[in-house]
C-alpha atoms as a PDB file:
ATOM      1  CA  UNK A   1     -19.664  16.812  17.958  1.00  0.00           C
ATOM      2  CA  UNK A   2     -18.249  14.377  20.503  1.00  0.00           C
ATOM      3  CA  UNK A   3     -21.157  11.969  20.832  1.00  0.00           C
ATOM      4  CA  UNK A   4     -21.882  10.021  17.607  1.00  0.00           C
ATOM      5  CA  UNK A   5     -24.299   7.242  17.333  1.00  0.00           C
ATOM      6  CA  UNK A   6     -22.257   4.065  18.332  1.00  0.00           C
ATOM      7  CA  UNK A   7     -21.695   2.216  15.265  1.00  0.00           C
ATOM      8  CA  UNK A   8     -18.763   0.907  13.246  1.00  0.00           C
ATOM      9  CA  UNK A   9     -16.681   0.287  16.397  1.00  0.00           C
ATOM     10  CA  UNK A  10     -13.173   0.004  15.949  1.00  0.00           C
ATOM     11  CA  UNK A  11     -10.448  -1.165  18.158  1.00  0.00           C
ATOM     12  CA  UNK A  12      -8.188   1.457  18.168  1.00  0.00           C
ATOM     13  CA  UNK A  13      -4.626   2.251  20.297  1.00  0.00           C
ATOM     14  CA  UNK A  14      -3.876   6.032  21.080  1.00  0.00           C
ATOM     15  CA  UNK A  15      -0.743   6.944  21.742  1.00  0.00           C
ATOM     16  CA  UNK A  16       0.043  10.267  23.623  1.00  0.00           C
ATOM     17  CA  UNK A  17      -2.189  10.882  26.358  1.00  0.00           C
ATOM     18  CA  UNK A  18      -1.356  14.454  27.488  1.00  0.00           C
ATOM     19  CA  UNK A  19      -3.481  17.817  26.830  1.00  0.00           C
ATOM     20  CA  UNK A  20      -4.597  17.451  23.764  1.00  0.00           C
ATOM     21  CA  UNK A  21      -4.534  13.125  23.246  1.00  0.00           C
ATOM     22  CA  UNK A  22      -6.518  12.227  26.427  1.00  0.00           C
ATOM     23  CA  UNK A  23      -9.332  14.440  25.679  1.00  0.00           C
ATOM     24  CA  UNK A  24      -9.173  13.099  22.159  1.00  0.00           C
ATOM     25  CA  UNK A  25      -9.676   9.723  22.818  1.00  0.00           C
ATOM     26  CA  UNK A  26     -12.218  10.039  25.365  1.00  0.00           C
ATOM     27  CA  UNK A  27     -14.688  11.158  22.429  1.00  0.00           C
ATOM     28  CA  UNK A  28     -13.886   8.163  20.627  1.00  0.00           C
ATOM     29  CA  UNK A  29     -14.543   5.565  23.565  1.00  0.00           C
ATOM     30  CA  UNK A  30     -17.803   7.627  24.560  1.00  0.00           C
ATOM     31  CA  UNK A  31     -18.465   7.271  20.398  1.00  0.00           C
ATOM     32  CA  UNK A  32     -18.331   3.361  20.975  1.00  0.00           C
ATOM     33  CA  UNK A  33     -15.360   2.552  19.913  1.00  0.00           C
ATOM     34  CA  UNK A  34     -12.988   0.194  22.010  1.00  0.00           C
ATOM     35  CA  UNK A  35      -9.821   2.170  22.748  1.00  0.00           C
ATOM     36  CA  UNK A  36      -6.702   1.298  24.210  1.00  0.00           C
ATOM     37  CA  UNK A  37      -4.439   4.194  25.925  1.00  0.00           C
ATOM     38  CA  UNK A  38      -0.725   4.379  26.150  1.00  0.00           C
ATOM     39  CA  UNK A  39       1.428   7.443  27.458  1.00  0.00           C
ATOM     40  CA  UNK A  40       4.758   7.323  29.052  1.00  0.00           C
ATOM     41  CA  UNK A  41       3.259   9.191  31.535  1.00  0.00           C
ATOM     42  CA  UNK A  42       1.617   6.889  34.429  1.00  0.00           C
ATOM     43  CA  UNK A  43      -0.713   9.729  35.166  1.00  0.00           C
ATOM     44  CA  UNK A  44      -1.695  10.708  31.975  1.00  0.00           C
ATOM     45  CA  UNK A  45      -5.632   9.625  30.667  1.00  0.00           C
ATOM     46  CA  UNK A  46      -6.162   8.100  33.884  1.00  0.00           C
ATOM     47  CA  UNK A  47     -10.134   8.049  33.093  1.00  0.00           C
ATOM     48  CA  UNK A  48      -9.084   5.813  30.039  1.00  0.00           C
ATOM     49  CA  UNK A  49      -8.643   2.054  29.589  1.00  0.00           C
ATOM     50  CA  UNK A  50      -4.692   2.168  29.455  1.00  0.00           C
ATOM     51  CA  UNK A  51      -2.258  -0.522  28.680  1.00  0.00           C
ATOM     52  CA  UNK A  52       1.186  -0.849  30.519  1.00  0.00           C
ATOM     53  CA  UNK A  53       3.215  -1.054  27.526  1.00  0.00           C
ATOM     54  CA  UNK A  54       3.042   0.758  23.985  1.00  0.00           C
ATOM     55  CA  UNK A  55       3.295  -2.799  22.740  1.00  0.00           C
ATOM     56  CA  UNK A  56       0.373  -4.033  24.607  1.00  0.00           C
ATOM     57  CA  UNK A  57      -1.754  -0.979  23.619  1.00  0.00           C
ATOM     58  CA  UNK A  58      -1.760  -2.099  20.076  1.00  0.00           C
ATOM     59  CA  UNK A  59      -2.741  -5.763  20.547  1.00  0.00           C
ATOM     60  CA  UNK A  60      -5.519  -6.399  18.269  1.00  0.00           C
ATOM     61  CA  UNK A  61      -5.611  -2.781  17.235  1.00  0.00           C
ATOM     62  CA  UNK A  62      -7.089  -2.014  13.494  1.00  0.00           C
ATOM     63  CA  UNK A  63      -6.060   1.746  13.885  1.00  0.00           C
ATOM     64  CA  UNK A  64      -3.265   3.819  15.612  1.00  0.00           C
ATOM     65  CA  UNK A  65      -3.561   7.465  17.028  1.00  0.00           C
ATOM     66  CA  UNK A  66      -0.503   9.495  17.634  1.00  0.00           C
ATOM     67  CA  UNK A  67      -0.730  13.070  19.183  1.00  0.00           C
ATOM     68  CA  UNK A  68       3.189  12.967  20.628  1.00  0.00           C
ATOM     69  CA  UNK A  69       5.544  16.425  20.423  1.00  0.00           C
ATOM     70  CA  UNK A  70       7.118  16.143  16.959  1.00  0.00           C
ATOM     71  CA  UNK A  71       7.856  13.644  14.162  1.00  0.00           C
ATOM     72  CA  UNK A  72      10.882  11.903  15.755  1.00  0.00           C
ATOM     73  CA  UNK A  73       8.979  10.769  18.542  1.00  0.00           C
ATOM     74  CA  UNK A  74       6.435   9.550  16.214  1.00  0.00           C
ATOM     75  CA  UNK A  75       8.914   8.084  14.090  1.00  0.00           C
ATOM     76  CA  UNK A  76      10.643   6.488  17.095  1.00  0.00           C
ATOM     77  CA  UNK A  77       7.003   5.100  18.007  1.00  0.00           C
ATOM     78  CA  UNK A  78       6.073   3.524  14.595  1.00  0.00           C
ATOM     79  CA  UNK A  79       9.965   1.829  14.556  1.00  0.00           C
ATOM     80  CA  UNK A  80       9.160  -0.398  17.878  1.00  0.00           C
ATOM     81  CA  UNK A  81       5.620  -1.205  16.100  1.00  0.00           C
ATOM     82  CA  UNK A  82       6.049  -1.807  12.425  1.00  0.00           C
ATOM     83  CA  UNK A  83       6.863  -5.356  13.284  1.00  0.00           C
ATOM     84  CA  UNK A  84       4.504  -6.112  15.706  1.00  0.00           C
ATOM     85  CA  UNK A  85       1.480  -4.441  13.711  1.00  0.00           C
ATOM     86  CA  UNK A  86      -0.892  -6.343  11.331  1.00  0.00           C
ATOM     87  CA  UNK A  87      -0.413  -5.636   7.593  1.00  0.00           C
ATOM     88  CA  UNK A  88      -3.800  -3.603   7.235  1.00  0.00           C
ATOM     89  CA  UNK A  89      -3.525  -1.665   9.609  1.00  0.00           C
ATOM     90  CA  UNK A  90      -4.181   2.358   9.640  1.00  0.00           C
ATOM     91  CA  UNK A  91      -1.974   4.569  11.391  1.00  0.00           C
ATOM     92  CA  UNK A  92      -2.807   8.584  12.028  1.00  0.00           C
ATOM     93  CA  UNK A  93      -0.628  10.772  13.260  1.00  0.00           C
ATOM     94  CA  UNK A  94      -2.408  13.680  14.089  1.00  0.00           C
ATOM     95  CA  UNK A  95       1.071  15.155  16.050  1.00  0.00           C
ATOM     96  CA  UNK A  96       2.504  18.529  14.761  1.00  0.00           C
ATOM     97  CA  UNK A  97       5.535  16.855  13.257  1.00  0.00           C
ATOM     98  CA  UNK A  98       7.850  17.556   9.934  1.00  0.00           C
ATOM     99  CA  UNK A  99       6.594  16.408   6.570  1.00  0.00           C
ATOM    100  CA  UNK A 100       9.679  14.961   5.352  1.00  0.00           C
ATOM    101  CA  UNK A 101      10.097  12.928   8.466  1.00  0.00           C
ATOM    102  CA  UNK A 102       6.278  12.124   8.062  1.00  0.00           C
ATOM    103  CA  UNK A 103       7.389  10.368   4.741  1.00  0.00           C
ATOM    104  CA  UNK A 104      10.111   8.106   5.628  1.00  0.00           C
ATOM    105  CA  UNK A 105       7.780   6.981   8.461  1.00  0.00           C
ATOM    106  CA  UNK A 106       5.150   6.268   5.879  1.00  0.00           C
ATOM    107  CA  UNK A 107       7.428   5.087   3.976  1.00  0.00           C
ATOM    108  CA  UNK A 108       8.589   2.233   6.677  1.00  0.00           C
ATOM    109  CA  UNK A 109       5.146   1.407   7.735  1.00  0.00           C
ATOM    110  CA  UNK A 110       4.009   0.895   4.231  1.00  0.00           C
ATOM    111  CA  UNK A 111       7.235  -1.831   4.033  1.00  0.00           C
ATOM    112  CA  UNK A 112       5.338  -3.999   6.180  1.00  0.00           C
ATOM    113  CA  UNK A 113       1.991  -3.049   4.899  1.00  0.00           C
ATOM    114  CA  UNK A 114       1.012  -0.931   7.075  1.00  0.00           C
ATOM    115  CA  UNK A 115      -1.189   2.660   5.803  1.00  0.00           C
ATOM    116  CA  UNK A 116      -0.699   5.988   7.418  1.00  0.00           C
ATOM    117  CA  UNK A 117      -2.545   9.358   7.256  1.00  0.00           C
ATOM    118  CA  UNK A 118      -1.108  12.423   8.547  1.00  0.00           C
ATOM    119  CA  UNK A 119      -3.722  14.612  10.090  1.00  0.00           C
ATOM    120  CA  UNK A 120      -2.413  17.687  12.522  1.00  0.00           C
ATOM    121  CA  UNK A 121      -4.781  19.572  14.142  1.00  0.00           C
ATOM    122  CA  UNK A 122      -5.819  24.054  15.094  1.00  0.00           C
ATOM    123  CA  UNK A 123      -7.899  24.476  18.080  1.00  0.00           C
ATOM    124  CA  UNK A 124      -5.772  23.550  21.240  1.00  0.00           C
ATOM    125  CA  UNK A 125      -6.657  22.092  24.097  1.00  0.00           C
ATOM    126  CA  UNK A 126     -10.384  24.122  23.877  1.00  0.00           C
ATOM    127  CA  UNK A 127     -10.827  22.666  20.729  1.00  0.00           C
ATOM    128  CA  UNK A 128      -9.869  18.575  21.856  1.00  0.00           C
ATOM    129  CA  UNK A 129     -12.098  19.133  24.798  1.00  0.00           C
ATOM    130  CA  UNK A 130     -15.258  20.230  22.734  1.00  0.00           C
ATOM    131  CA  UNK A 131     -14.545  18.153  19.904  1.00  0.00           C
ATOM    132  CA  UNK A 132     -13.811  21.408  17.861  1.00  0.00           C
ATOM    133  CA  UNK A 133     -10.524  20.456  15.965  1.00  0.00           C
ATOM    134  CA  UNK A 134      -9.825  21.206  12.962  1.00  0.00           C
ATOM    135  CA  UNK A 135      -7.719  18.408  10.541  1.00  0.00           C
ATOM    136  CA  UNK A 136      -5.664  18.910   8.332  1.00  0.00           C
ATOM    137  CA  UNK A 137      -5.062  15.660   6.352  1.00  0.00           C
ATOM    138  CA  UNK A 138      -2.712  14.033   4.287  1.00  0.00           C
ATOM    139  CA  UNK A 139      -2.344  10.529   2.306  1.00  0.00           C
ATOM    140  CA  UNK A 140      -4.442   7.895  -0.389  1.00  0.00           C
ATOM    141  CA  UNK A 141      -7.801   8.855  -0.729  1.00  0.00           C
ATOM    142  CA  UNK A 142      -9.168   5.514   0.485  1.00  0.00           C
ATOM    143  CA  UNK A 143      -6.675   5.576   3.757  1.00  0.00           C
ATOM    144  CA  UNK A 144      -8.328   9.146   4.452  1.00  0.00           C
ATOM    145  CA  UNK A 145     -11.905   7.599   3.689  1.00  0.00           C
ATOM    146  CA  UNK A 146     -11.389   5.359   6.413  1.00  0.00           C
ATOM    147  CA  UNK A 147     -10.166   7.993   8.999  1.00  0.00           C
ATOM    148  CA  UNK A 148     -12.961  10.431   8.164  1.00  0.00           C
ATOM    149  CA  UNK A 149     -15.765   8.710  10.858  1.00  0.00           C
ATOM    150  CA  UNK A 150     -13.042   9.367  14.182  1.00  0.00           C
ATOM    151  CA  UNK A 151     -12.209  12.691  12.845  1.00  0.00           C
ATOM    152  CA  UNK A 152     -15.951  13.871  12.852  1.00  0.00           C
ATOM    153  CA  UNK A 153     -15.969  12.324  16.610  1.00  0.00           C
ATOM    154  CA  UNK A 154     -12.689  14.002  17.218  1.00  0.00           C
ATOM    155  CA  UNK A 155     -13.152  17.493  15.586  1.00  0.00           C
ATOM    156  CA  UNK A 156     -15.913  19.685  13.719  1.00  0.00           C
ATOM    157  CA  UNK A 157     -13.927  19.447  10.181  1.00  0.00           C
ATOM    158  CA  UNK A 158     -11.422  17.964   8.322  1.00  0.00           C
ATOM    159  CA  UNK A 159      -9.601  18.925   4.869  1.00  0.00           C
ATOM    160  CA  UNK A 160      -8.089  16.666   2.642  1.00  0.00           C
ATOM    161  CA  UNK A 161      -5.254  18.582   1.493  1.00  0.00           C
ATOM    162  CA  UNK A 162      -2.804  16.071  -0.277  1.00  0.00           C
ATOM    163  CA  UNK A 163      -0.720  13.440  -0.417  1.00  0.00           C
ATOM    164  CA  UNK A 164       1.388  11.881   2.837  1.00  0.00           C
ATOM    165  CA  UNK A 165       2.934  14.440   4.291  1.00  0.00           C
ATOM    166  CA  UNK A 166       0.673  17.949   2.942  1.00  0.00           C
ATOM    167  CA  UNK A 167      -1.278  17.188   6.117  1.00  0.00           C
ATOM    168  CA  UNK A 168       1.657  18.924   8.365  1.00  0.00           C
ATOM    169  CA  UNK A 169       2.470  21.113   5.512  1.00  0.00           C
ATOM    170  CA  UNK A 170      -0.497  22.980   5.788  1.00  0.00           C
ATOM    171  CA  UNK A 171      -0.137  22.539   9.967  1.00  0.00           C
ATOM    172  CA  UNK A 172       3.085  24.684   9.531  1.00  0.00           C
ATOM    173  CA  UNK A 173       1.739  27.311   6.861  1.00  0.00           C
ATOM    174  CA  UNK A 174      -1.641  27.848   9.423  1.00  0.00           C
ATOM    175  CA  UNK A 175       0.317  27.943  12.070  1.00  0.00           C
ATOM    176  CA  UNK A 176       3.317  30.591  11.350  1.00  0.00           C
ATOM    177  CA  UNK A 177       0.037  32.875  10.155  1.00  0.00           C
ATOM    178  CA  UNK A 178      -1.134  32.721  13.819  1.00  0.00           C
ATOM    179  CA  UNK A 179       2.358  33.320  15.109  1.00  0.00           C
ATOM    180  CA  UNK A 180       3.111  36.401  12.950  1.00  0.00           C
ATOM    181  CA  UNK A 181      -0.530  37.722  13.555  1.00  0.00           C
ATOM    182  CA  UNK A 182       0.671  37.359  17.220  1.00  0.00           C
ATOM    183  CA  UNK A 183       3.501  39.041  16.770  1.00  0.00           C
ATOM    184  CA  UNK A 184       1.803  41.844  14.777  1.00  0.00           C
ATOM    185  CA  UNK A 185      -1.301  42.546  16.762  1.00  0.00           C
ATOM    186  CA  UNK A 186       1.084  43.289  19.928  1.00  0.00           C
ATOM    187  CA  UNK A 187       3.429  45.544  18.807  1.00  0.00           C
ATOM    188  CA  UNK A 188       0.283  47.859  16.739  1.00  0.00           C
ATOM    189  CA  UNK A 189      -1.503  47.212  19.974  1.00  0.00           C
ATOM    190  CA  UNK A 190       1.220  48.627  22.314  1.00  0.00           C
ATOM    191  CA  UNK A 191       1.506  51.943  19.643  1.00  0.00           C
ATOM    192  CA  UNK A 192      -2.055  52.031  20.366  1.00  0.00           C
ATOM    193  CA  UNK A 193      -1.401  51.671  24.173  1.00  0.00           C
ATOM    194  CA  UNK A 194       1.115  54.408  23.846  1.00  0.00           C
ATOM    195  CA  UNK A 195      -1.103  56.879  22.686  1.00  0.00           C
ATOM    196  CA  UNK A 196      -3.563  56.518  25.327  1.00  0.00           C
ATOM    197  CA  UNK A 197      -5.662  53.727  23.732  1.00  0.00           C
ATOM    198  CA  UNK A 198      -7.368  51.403  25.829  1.00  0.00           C
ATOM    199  CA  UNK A 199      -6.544  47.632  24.957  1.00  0.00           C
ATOM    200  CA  UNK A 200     -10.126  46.439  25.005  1.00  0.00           C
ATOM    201  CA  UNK A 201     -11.576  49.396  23.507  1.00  0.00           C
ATOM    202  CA  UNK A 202      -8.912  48.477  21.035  1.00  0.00           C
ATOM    203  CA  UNK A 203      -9.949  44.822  20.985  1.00  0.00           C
ATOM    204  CA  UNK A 204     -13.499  45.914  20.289  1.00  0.00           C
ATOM    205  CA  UNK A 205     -12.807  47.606  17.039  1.00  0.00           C
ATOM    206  CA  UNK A 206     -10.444  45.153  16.157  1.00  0.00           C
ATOM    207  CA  UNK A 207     -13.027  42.087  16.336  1.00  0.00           C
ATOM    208  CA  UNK A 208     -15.343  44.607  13.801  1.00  0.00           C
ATOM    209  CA  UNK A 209     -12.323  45.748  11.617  1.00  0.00           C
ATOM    210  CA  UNK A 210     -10.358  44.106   8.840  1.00  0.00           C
ATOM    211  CA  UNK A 211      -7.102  43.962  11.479  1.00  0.00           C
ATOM    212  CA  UNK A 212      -9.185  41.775  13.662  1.00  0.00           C
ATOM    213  CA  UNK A 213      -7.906  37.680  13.379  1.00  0.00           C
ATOM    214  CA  UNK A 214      -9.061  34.428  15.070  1.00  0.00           C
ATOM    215  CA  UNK A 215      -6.233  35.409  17.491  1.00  0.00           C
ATOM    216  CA  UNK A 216      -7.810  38.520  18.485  1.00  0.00           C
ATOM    217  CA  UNK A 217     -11.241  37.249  18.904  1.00  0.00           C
ATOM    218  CA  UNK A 218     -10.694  34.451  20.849  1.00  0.00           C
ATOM    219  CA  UNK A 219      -7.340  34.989  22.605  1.00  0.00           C
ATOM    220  CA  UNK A 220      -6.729  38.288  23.690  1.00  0.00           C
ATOM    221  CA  UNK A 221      -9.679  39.248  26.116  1.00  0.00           C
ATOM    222  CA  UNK A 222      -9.532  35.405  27.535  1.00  0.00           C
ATOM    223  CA  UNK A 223      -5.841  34.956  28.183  1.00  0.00           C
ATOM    224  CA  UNK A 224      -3.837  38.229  27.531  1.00  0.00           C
ATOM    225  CA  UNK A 225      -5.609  41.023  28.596  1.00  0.00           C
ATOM    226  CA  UNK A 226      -6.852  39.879  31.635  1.00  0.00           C
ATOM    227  CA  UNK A 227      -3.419  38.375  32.662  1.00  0.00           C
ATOM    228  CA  UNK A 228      -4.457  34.762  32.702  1.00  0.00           C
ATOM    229  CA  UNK A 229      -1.304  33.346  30.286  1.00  0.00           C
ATOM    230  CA  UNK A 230      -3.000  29.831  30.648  1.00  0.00           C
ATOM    231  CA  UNK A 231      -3.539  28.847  27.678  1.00  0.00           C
ATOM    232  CA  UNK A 232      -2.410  25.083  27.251  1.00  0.00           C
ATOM    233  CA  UNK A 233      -0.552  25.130  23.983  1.00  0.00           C
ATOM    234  CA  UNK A 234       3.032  25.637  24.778  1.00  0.00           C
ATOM    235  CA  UNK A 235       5.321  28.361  23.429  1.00  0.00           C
ATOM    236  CA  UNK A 236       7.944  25.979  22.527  1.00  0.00           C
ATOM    237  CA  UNK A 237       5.341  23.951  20.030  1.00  0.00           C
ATOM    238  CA  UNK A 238       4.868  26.944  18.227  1.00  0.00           C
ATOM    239  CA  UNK A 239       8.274  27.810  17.667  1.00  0.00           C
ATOM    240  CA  UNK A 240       8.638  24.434  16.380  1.00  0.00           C
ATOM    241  CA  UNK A 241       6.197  25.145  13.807  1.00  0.00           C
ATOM    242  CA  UNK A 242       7.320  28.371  12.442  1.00  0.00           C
ATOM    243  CA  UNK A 243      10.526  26.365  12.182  1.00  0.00           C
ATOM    244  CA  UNK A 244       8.820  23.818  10.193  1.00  0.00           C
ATOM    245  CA  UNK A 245       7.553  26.562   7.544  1.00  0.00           C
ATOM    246  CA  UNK A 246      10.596  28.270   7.393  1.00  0.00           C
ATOM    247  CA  UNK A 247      12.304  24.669   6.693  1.00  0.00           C
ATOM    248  CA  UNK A 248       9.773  24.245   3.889  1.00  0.00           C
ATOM    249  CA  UNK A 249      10.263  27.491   2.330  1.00  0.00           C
ATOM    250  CA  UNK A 250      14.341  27.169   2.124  1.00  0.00           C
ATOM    251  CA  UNK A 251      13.697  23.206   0.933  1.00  0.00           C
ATOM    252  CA  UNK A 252      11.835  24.953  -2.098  1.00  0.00           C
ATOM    253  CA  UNK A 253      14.724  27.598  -2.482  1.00  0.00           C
ATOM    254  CA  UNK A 254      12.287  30.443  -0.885  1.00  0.00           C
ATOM    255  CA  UNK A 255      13.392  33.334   1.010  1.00  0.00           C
ATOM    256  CA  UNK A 256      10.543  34.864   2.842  1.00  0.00           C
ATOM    257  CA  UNK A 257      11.508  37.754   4.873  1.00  0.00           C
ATOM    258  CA  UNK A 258       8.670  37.793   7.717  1.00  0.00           C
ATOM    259  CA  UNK A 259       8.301  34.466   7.892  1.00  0.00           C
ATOM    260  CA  UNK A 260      12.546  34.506   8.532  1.00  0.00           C
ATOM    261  CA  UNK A 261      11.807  37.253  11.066  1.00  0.00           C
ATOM    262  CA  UNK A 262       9.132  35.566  12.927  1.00  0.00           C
ATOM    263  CA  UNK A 263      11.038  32.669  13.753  1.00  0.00           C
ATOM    264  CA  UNK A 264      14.080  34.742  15.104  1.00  0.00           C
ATOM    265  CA  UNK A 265      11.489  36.442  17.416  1.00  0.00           C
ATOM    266  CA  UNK A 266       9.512  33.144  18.524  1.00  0.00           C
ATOM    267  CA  UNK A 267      13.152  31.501  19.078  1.00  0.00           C
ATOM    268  CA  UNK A 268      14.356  34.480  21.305  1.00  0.00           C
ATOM    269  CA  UNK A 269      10.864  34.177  23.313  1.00  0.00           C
ATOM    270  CA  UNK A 270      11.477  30.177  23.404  1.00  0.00           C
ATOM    271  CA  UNK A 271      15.152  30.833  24.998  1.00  0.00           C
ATOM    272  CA  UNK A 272      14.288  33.861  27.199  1.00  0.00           C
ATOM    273  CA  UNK A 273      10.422  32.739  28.503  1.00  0.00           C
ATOM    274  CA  UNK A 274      11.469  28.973  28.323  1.00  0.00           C
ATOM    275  CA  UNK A 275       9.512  25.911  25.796  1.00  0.00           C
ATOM    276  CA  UNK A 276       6.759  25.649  28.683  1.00  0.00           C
ATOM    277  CA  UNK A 277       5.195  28.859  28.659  1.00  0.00           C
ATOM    278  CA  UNK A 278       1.769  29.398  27.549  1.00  0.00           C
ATOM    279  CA  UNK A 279       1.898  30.180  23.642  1.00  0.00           C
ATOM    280  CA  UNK A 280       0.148  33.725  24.765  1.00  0.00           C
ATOM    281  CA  UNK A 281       3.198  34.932  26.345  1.00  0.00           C
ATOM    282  CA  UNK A 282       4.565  35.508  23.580  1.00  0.00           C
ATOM    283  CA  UNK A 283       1.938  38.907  23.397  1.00  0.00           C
ATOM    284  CA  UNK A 284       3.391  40.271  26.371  1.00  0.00           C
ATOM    285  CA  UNK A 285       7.050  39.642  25.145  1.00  0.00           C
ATOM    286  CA  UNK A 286       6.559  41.478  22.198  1.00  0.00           C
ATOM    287  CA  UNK A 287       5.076  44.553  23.214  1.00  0.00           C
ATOM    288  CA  UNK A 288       8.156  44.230  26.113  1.00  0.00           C
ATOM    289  CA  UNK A 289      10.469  43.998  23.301  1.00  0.00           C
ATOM    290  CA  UNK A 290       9.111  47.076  21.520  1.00  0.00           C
ATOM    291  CA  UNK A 291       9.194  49.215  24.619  1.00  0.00           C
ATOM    292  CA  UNK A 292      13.022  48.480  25.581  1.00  0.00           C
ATOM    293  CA  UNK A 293      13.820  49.722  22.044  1.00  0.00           C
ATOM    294  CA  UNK A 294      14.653  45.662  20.648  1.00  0.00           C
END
């Protein structure tokens, strides 16, 4: 989906070159449009045209791209540009980040006229590279009219679940699904292992049965069971987003027991394994977990 017909250019500034951003906006210069990289990072998006300075980067820019590690940094980001950008402009924040944070940045940009769309992303580093993602998207209709065209360079879909802010709402609720289904699948898997099951025979079934999960089809052969542990999203992110969802759920007066439970066991992974870690670690610690008795 990565090559589009070169039309519509826009001059656009991304922001966060790393796994995920780089390979993002590559699509959209091969697309035709004129971007503009920044990343603290000297290294990072080498390939790309990159500015020297985040305030360079978005000279002349009609639309922003963020993909940075939570909504502070993005925040931080939009405060050293919401005087320097046009009235106009569009900003997207397709970063895993907090709603409520996503609002008050809104809420700043749109005090000096500028429009913002929050749309995170599912599918990982795989998914940026083959211009797979998934968005998830949040904010005015029209604002999320105008975004549509990069996100169909950037990804294969993209939902329009809400206002500002629903965008990383539903980021948090997908995501704590995938990290209980981790969680889940390795313990039953290790019972299995215990009684003499074989964990791709096990695999197998699962991928046929109602216990199998996107998770099982597409992570455990390629980067559990064969020992690999490379997968680029990091184990830290995803304890961030449980702790997102379980944020949510107490902001609404919720109390939901697994979801309570699988951030305790994603935060003892985070502290024991380290932030760093491939995300798929977190199989192996919890059939390790199960075996000492924890």
């Amino acid at each position: 989906m990565g090559q589009k017909p070169k039309e519509n250019r826009r001059r656009i500034a991304f922001v966060g070159l790393g796994v995920m951003g780089a390979a993002m906006a590559g699509h959209l210069a091969r697309a035709g449009h004129v971007v503009t990289g920044y990343d603290r990072d000297p290294d990072a998006g080498e390939e790309l045209n990159r500015a020297a300075s985040l305030g360079a980067a978005v000279v002349g820019a009609e639309i922003v791209i963020t993909m940075l590690p939570d909504g502070e940094v993005v925040a931080g980001i939009a405060q050293q540009l919401a005087d320097t950008l046009s009235p106009g402009t569009l900003f997207i924040d397709t970063s895993s980040a907090e709603p409520w944070i996503t609002q008050s940045t809104a809420a700043l940009l749109e005090s000096h006229g500028v429009r913002m769309v929050d749309a995170p992303v599912s599918g990982a580093e795989w998914g940026a590279e083959a211009a797979e993602l998934v968005f998830m998207v949040g904010g005015a209709d029209a604002d999320v009219a105008e975004a549509q065209p990069l996100f169909h360079v950037m990804g294969r879909s993209a939902h329009h679940v809400g206002p500002i802010g629903a965008g990383h709402v539903m980021k948090s609720v997908n995501n704590v699904i995938t990290a209980a289904t981790v969680v889940t699948t390795a313990e039953a898997m290790e019972v299995g292992r215990a009684w003499g099951l074989d964990p791709l025979a096990m695999v197998d079934v699962l991928d046929e049965s109602t216990g199998g999960s996107w998770w099982s089809a597409t992570r455990l052969r390629q980067d559990v069971l064969n020992g690999a542990f490379a997968d680029g999203f990091k184990l830290g992110l995803m304890q961030k987003d449980v702790r997102i969802a379980c944020e949510l759920a107490g902001r609404k007066q919720l109390q939901p027991e697994i979801l309570a439970r699988t951030l305790a066991l994603w935060s003892d992974a985070k502290s024991d394994l380290g932030p760093e870690r491939a995300v798929t670690e977190m199989a192996r610690y919890a059939a390790e977990r199960i075996r000492r008795g924890e």
